[in-house]
PDB file of N, CA and C in Angstrom:
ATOM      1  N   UNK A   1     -18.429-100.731 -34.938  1.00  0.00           N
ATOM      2  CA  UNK A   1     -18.550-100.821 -36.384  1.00  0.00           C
ATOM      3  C   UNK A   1     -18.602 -99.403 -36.950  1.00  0.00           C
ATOM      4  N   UNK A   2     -17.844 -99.121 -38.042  1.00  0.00           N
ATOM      5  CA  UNK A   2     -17.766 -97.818 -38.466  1.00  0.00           C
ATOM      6  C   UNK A   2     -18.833 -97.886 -39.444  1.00  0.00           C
ATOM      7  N   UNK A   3     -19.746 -96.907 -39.963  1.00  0.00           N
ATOM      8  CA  UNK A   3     -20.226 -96.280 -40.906  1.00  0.00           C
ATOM      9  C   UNK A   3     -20.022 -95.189 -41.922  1.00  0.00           C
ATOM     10  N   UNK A   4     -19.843 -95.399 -43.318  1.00  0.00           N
ATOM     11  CA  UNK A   4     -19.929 -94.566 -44.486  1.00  0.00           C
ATOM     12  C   UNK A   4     -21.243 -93.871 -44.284  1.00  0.00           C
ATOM     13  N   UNK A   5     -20.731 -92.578 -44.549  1.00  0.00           N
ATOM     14  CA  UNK A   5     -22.172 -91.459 -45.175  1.00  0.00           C
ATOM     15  C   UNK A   5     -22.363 -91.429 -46.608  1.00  0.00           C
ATOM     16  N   UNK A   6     -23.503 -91.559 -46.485  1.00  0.00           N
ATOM     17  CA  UNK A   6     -23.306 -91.309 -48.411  1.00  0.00           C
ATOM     18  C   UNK A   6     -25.180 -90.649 -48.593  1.00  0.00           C
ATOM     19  N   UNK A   7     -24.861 -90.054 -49.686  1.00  0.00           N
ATOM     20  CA  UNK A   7     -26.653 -89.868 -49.643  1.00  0.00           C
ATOM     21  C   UNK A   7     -26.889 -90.141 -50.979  1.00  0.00           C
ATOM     22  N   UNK A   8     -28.907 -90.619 -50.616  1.00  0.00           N
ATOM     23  CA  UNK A   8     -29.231 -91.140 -51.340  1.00  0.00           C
ATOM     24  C   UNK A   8     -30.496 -90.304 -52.161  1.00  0.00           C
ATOM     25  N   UNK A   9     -30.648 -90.952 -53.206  1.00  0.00           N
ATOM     26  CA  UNK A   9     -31.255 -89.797 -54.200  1.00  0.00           C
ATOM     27  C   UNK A   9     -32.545 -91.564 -54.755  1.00  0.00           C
ATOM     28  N   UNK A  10     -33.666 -90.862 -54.382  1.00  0.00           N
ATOM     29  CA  UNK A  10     -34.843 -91.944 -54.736  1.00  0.00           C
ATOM     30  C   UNK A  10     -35.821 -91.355 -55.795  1.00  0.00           C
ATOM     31  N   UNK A  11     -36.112 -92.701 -56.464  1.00  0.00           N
ATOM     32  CA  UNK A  11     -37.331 -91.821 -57.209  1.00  0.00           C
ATOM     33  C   UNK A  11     -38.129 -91.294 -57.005  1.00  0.00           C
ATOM     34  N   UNK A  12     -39.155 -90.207 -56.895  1.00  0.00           N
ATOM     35  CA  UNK A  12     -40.274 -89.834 -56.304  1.00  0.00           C
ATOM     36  C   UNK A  12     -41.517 -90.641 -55.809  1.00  0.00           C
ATOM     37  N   UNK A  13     -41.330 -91.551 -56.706  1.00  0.00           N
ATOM     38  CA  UNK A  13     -42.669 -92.642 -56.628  1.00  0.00           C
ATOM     39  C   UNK A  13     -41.811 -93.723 -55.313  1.00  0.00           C
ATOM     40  N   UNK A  14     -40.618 -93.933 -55.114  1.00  0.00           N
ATOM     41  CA  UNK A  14     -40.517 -94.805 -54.164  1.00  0.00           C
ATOM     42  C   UNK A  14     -40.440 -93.763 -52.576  1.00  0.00           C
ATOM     43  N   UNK A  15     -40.037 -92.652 -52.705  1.00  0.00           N
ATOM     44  CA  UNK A  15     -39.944 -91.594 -51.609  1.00  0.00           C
ATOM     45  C   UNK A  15     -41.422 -91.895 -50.935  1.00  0.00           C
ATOM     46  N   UNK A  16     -42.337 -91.538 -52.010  1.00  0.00           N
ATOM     47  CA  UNK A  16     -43.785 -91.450 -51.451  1.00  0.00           C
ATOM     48  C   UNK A  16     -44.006 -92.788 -51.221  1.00  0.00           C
ATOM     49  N   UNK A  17     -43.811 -93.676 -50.928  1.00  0.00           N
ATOM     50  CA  UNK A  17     -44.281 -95.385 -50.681  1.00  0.00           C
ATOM     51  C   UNK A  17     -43.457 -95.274 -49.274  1.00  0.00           C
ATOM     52  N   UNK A  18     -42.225 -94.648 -49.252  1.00  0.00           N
ATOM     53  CA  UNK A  18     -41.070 -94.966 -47.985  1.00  0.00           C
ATOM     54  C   UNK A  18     -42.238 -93.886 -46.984  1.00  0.00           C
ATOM     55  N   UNK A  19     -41.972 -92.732 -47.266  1.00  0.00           N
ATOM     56  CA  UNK A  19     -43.070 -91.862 -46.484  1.00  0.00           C
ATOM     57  C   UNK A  19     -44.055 -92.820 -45.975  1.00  0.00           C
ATOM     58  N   UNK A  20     -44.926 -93.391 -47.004  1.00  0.00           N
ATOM     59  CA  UNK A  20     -46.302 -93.472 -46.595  1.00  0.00           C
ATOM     60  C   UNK A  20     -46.024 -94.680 -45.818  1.00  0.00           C
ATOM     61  N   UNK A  21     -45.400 -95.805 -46.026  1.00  0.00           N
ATOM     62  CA  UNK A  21     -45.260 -96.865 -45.400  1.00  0.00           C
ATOM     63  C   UNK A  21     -44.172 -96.497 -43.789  1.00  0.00           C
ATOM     64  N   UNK A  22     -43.783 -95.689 -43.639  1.00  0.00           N
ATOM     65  CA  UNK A  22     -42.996 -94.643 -42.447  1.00  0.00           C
ATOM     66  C   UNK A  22     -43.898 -93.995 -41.377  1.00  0.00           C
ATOM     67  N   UNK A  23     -44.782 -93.816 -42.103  1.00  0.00           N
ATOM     68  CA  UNK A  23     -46.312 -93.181 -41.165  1.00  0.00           C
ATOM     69  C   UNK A  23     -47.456 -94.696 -41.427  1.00  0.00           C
ATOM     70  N   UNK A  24     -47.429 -95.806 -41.676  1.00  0.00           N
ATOM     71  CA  UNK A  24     -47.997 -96.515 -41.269  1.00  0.00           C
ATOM     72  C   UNK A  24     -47.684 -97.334 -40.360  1.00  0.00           C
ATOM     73  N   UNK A  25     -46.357 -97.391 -40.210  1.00  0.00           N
ATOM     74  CA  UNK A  25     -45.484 -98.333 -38.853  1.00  0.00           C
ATOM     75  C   UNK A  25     -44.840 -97.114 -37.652  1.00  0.00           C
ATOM     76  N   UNK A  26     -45.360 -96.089 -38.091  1.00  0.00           N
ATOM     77  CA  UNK A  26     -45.108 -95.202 -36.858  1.00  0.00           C
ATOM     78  C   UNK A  26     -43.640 -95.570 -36.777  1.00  0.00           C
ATOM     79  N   UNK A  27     -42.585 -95.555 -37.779  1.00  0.00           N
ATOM     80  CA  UNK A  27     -41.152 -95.675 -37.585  1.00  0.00           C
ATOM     81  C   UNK A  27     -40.674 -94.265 -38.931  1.00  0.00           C
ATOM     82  N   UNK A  28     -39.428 -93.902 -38.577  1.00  0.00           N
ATOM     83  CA  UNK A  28     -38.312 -92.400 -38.757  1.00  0.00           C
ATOM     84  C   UNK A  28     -38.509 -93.052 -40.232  1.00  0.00           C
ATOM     85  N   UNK A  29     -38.523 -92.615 -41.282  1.00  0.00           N
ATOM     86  CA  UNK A  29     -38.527 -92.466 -42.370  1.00  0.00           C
ATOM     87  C   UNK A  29     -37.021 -92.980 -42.703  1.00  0.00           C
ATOM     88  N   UNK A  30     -35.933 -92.615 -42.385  1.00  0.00           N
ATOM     89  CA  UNK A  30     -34.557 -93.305 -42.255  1.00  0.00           C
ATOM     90  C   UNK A  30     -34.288 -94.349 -42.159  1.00  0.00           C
ATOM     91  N   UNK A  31     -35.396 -95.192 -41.002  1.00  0.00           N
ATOM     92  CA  UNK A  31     -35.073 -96.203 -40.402  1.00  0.00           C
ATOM     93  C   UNK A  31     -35.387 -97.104 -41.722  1.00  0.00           C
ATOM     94  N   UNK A  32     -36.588 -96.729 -41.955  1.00  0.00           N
ATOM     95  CA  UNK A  32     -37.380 -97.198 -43.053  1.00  0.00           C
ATOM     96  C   UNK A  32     -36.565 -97.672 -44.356  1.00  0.00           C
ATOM     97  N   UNK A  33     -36.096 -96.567 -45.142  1.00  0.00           N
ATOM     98  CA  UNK A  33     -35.188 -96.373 -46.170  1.00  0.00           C
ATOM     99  C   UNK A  33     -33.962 -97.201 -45.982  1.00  0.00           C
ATOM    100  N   UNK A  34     -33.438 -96.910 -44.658  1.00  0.00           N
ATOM    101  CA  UNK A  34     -31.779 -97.719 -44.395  1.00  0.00           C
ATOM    102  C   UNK A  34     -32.506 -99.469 -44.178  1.00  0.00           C
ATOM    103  N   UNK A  35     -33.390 -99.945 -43.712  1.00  0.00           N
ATOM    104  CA  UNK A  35     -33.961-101.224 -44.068  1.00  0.00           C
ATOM    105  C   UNK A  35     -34.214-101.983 -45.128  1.00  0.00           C
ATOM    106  N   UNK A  36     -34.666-101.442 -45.660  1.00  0.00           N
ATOM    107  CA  UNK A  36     -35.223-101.783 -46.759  1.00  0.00           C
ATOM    108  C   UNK A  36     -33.817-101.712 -48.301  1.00  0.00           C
ATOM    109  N   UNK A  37     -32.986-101.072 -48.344  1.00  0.00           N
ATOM    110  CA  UNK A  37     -31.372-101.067 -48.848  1.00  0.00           C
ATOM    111  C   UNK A  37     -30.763-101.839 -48.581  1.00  0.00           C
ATOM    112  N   UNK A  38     -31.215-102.288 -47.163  1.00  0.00           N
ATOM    113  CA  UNK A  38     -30.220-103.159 -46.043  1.00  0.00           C
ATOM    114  C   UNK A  38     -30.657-104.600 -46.842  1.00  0.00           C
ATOM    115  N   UNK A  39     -32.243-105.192 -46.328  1.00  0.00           N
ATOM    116  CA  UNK A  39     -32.656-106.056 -47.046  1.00  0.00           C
ATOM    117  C   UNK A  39     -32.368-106.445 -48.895  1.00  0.00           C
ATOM    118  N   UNK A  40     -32.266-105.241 -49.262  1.00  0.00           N
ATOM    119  CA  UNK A  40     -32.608-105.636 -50.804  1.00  0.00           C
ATOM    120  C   UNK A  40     -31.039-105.980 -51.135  1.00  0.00           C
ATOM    121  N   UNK A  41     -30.131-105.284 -50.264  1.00  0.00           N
ATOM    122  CA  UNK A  41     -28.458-105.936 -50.706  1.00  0.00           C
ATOM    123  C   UNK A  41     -28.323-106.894 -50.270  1.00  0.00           C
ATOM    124  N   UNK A  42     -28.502-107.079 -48.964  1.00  0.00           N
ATOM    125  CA  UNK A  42     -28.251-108.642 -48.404  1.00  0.00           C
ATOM    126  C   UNK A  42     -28.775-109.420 -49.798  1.00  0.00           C
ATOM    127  N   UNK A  43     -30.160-109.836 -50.244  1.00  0.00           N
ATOM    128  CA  UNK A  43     -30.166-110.076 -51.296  1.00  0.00           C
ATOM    129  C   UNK A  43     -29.646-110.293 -52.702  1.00  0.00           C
ATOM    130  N   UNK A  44     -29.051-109.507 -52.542  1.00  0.00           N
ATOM    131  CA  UNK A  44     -28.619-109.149 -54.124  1.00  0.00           C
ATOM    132  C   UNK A  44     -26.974-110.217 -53.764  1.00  0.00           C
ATOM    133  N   UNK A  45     -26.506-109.496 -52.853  1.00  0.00           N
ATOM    134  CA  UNK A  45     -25.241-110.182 -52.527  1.00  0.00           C
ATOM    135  C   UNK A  45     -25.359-112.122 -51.891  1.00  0.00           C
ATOM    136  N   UNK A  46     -26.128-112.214 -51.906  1.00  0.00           N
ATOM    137  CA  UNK A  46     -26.609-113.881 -51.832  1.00  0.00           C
ATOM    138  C   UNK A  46     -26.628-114.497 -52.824  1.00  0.00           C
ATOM    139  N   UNK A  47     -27.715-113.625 -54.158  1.00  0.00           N
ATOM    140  CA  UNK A  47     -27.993-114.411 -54.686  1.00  0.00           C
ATOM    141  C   UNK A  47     -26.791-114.290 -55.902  1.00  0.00           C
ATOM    142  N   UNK A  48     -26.102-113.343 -56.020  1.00  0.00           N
ATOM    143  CA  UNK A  48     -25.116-112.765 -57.035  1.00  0.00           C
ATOM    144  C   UNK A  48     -23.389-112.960 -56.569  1.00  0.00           C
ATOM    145  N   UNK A  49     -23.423-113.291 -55.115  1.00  0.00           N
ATOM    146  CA  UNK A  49     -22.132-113.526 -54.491  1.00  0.00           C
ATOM    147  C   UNK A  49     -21.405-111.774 -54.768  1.00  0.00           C
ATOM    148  N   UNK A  50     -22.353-110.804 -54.709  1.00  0.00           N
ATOM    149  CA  UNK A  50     -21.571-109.560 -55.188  1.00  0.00           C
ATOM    150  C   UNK A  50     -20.915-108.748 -53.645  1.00  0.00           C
ATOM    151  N   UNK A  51     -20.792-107.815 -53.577  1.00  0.00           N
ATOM    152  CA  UNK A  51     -19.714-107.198 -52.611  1.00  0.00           C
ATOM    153  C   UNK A  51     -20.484-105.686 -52.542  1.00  0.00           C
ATOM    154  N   UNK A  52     -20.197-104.766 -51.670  1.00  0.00           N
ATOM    155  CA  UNK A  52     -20.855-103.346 -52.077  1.00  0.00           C
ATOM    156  C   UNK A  52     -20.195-102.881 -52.821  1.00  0.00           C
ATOM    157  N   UNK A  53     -18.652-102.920 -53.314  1.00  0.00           N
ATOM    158  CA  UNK A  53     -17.981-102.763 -54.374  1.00  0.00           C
ATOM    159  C   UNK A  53     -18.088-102.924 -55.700  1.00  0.00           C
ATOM    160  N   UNK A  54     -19.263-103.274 -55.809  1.00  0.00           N
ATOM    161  CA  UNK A  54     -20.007-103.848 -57.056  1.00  0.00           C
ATOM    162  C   UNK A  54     -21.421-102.695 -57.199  1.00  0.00           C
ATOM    163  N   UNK A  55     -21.916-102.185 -56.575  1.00  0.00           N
ATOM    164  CA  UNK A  55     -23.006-101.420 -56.190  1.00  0.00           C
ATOM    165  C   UNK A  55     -22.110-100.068 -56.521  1.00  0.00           C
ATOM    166  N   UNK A  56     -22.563 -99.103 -57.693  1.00  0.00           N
ATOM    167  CA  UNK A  56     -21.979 -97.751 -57.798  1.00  0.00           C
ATOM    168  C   UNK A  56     -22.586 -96.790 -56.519  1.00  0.00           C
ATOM    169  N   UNK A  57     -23.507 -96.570 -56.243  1.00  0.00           N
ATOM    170  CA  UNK A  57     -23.741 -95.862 -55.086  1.00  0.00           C
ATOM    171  C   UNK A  57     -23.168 -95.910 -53.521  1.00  0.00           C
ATOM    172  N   UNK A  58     -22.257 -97.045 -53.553  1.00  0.00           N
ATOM    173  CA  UNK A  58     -21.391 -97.627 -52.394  1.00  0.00           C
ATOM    174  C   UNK A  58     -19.691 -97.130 -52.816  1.00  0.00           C
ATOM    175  N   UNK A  59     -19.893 -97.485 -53.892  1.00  0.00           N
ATOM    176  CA  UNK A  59     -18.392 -97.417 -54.601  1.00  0.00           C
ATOM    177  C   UNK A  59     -18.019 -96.164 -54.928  1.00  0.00           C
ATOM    178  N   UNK A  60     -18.944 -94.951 -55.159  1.00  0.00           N
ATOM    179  CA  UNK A  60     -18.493 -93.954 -55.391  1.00  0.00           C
ATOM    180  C   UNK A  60     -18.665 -92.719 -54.289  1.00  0.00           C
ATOM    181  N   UNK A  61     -17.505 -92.131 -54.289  1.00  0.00           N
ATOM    182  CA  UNK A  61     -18.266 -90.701 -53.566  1.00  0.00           C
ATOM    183  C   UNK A  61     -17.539 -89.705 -54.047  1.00  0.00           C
ATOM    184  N   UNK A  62     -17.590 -88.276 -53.363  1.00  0.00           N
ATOM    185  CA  UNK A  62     -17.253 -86.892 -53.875  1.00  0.00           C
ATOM    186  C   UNK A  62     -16.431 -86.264 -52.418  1.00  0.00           C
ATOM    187  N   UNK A  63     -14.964 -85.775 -52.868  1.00  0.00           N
ATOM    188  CA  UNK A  63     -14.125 -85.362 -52.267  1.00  0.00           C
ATOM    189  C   UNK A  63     -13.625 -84.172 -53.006  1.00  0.00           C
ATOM    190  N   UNK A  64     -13.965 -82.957 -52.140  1.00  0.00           N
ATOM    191  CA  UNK A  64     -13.489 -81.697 -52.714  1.00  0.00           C
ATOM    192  C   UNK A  64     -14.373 -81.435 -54.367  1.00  0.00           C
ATOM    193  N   UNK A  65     -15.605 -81.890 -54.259  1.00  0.00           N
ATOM    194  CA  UNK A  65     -16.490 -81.342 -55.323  1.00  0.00           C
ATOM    195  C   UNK A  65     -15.684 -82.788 -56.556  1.00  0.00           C
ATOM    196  N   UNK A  66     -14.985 -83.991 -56.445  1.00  0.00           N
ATOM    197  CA  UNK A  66     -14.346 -84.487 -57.713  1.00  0.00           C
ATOM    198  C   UNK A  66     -14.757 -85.955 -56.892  1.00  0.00           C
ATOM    199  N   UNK A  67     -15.178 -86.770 -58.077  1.00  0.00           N
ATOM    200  CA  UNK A  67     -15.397 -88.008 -58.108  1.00  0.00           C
ATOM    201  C   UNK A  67     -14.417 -89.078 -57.797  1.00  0.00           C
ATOM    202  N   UNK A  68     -14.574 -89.692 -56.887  1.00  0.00           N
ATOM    203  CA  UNK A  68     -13.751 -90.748 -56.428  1.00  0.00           C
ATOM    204  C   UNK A  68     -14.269 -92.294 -56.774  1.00  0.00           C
ATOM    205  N   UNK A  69     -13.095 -93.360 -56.920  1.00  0.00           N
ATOM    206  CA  UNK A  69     -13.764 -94.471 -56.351  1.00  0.00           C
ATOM    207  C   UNK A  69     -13.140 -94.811 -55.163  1.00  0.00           C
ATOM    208  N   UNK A  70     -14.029 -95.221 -54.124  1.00  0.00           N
ATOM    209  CA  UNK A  70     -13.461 -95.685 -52.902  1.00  0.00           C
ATOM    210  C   UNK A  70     -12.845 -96.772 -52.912  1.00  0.00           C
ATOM    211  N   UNK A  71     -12.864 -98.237 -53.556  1.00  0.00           N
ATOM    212  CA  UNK A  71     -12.645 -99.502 -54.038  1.00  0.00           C
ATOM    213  C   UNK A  71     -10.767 -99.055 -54.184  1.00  0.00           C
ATOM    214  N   UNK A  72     -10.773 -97.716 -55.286  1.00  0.00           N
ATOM    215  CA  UNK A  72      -9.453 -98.343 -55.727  1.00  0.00           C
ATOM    216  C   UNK A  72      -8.790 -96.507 -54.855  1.00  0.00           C
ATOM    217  N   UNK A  73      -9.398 -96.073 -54.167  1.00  0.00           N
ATOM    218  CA  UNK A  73      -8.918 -95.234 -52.914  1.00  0.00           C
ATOM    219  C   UNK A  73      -8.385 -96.495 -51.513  1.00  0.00           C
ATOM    220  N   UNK A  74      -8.916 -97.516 -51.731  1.00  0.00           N
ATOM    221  CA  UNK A  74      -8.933 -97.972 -50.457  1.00  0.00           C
ATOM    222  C   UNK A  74      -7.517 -99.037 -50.923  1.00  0.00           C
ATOM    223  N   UNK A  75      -7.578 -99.295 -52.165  1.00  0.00           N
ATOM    224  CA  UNK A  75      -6.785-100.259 -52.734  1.00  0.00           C
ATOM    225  C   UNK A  75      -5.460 -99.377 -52.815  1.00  0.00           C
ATOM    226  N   UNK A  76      -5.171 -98.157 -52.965  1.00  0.00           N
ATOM    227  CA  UNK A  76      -4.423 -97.351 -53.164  1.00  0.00           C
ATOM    228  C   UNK A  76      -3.470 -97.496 -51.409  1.00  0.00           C
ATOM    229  N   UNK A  77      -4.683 -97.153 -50.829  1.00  0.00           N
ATOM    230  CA  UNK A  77      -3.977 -97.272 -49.342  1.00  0.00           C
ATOM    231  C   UNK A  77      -3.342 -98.876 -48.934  1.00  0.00           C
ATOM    232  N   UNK A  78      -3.619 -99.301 -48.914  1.00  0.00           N
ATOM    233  CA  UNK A  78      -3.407-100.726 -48.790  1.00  0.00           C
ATOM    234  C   UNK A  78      -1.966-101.112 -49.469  1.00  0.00           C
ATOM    235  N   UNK A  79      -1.657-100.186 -50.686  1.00  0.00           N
ATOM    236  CA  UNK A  79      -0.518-100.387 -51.654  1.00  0.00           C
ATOM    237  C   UNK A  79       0.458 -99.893 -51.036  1.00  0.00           C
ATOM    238  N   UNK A  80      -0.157 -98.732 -50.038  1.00  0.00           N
ATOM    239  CA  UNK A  80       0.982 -97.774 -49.558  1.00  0.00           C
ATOM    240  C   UNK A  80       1.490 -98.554 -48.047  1.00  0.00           C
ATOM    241  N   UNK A  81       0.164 -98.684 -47.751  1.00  0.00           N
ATOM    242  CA  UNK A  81       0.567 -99.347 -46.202  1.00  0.00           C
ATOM    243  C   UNK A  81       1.251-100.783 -45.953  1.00  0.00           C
ATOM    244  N   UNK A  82       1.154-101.417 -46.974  1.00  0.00           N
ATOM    245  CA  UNK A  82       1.410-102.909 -47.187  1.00  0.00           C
ATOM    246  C   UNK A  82       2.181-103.253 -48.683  1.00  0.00           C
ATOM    247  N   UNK A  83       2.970-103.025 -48.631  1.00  0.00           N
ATOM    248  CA  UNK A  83       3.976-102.706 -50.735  1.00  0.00           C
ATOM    249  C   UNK A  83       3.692-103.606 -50.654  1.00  0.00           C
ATOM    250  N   UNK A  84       3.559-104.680 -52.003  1.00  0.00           N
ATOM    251  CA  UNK A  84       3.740-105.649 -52.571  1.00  0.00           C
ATOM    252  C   UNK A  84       4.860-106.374 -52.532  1.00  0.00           C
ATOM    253  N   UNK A  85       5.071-107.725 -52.260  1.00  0.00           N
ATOM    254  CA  UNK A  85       6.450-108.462 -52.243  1.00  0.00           C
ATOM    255  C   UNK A  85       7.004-107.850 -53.599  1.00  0.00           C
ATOM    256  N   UNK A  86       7.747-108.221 -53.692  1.00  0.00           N
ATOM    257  CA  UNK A  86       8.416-107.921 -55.374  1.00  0.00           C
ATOM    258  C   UNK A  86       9.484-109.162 -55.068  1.00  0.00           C
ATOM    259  N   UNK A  87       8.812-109.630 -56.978  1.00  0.00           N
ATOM    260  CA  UNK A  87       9.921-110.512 -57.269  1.00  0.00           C
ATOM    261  C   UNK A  87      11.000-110.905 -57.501  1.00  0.00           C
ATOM    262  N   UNK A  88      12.296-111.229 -57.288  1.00  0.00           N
ATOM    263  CA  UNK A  88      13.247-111.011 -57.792  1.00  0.00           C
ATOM    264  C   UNK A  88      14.212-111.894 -58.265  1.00  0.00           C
TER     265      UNK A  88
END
């Protein structure tokens, strides 16, 4: 299974809860954070039928300092690798 990098930017008040709850289960602060994202999308995508494509922090990233969307980067490739029938 491949993995996206992407980083994440938390509020201060949830950093210090991930910390503190990270040193109460004696587990990596990462592990912690990537769980708990993990859980709250599974969620979201259950109860909303949504996609990570729907989630801007999934959907976007930065290539060469300039804003991308990956959704319609990936849709782009797909156009190239696979043309569209065309009607005729």
């Amino acid at each position: 299974m491949n993995y996206a990098r992407t980083t994440l930017t938390l509020d201060p008040d949830i950093l210090k809860e991930a910390k503190k709850l990270a040193a109460d289960e004696k587990k990596p602060l990462k592990g912690v954070i990537e769980a708990a994202l993990k859980n709250y999308l599974e969620q979201k995508v259950k109860t909303k039928k949504l996609t990570l494509a729907d989630f801007p922090a999934f959907n976007l990233g930065r290539v060469n300092e300039k804003l991308i969307n990956r959704e319609n980067l990936y849709g782009d490739y797909l156009d190239r690798k696979f043309p569209p029938i065309s009607k005729k």
